[in-house]
C-alpha atoms as a PDB file:
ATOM      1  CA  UNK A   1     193.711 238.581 145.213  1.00  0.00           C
ATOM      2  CA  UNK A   2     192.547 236.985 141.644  1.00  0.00           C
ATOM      3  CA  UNK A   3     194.540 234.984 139.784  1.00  0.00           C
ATOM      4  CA  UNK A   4     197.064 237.843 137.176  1.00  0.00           C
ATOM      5  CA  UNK A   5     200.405 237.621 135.768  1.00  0.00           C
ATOM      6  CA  UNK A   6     202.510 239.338 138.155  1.00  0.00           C
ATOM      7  CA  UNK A   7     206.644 239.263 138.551  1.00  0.00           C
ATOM      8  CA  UNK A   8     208.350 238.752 141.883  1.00  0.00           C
ATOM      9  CA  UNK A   9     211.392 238.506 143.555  1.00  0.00           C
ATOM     10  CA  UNK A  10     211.987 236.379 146.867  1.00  0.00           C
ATOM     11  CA  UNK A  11     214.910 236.892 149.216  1.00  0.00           C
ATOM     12  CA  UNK A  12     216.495 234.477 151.735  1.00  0.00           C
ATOM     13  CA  UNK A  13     216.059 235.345 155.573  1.00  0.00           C
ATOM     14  CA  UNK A  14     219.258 237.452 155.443  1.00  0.00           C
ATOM     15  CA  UNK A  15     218.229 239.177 152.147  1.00  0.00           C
ATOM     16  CA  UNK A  16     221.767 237.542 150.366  1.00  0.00           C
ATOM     17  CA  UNK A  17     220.433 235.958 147.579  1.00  0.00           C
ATOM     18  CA  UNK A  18     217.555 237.492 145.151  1.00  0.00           C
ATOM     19  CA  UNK A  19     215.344 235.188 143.016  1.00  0.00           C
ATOM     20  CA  UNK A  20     213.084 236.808 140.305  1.00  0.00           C
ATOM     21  CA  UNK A  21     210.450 234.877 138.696  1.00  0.00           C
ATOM     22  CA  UNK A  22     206.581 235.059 136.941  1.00  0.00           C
ATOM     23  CA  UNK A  23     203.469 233.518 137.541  1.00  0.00           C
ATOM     24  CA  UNK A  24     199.637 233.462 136.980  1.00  0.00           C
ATOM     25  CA  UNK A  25     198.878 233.078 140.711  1.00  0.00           C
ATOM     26  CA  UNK A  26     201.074 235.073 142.798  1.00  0.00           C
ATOM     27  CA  UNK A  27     199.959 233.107 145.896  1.00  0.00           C
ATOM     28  CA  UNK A  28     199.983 229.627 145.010  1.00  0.00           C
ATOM     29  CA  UNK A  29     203.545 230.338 143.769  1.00  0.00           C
ATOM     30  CA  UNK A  30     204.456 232.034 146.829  1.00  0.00           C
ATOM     31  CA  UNK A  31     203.325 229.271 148.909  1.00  0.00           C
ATOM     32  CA  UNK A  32     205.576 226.298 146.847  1.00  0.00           C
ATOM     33  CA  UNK A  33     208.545 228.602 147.632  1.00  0.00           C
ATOM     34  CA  UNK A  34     207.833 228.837 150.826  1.00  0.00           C
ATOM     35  CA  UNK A  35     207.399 224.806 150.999  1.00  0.00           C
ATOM     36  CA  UNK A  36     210.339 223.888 149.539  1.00  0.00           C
ATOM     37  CA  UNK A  37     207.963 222.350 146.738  1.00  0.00           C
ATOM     38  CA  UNK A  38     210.671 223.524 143.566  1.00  0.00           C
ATOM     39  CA  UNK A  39     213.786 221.990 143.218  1.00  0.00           C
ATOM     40  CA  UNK A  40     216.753 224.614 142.409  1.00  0.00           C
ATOM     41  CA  UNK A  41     217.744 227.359 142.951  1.00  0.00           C
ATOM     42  CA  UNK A  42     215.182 228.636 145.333  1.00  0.00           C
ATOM     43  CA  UNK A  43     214.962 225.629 147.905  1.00  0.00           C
ATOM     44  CA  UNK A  44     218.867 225.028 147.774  1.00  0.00           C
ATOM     45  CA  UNK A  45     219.203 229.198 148.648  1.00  0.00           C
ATOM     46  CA  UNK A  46     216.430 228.960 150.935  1.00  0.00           C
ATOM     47  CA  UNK A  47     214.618 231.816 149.079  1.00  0.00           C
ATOM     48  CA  UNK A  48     210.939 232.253 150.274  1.00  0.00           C
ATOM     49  CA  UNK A  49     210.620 236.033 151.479  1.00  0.00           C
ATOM     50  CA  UNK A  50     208.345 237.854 149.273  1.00  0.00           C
ATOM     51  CA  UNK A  51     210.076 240.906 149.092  1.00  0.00           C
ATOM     52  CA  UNK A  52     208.772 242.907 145.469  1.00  0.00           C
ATOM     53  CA  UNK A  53     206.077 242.116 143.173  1.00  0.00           C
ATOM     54  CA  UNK A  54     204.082 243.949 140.104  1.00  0.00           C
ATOM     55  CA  UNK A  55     201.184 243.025 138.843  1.00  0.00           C
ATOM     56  CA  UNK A  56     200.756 242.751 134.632  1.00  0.00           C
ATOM     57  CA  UNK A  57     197.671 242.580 132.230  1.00  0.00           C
ATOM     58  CA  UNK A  58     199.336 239.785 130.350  1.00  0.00           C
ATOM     59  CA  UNK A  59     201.652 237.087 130.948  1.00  0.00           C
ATOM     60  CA  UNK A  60     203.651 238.536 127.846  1.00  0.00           C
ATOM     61  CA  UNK A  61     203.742 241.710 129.541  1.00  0.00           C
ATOM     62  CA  UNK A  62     205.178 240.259 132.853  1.00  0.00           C
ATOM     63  CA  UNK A  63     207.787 237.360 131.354  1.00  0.00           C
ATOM     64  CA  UNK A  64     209.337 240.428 129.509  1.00  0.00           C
ATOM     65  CA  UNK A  65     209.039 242.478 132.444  1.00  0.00           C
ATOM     66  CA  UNK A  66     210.810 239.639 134.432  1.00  0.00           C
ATOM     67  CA  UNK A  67     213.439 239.643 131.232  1.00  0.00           C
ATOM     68  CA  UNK A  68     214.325 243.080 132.071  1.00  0.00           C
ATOM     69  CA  UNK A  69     214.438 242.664 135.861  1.00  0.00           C
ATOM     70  CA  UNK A  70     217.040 239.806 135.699  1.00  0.00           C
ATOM     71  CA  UNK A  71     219.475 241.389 133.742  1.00  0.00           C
ATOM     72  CA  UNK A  72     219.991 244.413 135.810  1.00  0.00           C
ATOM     73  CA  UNK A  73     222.838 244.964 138.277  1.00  0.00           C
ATOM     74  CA  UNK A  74     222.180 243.876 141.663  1.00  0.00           C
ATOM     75  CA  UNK A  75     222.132 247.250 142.778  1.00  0.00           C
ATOM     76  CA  UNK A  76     219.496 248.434 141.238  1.00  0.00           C
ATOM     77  CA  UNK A  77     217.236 245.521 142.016  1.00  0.00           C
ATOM     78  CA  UNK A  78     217.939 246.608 145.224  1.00  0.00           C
ATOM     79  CA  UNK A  79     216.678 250.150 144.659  1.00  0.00           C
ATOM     80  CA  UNK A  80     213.119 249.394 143.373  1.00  0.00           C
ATOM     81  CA  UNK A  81     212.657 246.966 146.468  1.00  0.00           C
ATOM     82  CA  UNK A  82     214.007 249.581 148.271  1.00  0.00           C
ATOM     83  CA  UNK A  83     211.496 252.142 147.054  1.00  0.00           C
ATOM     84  CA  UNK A  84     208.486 249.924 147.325  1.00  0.00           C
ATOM     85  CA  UNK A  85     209.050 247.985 150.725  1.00  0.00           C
ATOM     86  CA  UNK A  86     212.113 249.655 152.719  1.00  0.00           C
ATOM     87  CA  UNK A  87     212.591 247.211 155.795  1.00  0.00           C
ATOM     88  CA  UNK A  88     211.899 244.434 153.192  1.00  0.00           C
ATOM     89  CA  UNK A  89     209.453 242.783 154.994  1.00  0.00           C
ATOM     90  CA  UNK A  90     207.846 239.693 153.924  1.00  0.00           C
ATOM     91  CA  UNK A  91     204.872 240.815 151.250  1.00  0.00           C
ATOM     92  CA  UNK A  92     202.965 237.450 151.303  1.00  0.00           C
ATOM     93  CA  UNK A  93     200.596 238.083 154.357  1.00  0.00           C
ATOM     94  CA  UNK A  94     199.686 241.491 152.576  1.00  0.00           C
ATOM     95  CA  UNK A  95     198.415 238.747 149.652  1.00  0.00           C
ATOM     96  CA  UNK A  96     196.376 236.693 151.536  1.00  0.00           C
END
């Protein structure tokens, strides 16, 4: 996988908590969740599951995607992992 803007959201190992956030490099980001390498929210919640990403032509496209996703109702967050990985498994392997 190339470096591309892309929006995410990580889960903790009991799917609990939901973190939604945008990058350049999917992987590399990924990866410094996963290894505690951010302070916040993420490493204090233990989030690091990969659970949902999309894939944008611009970064402007995907921070207002990631806009969007945030302020919906947990619920629905829910649904489109739901619809796009139903046992929420871990996504990151499928990167690398």
């Amino acid at each position: 996988m190339t470096k591309q803007s892309a929006v995410y959201i990580l889960t903790s190992n009991k799917n609990n908590v939901l973190y939604i956030g945008v990058t350049s490099d999917l992987i590399k980001r990924v990866w410094q969740h996963k290894n505690g390498s951010f302070k916040g929210f993420s490493k204090k919640y233990n989030v690091s599951k990969l659970v949902y990403f999309e894939q944008h032509q611009s970064m402007e496209e995907a921070i207002v995607r990631e806009k969007q996703l945030k302020y919906w109702k947990r619920d629905w967050k829910e649904r489109i992992i739901e619809e796009n990985n139903p046992e929420w498994h871990d996504l990151y392997d499928q990167l690398l």
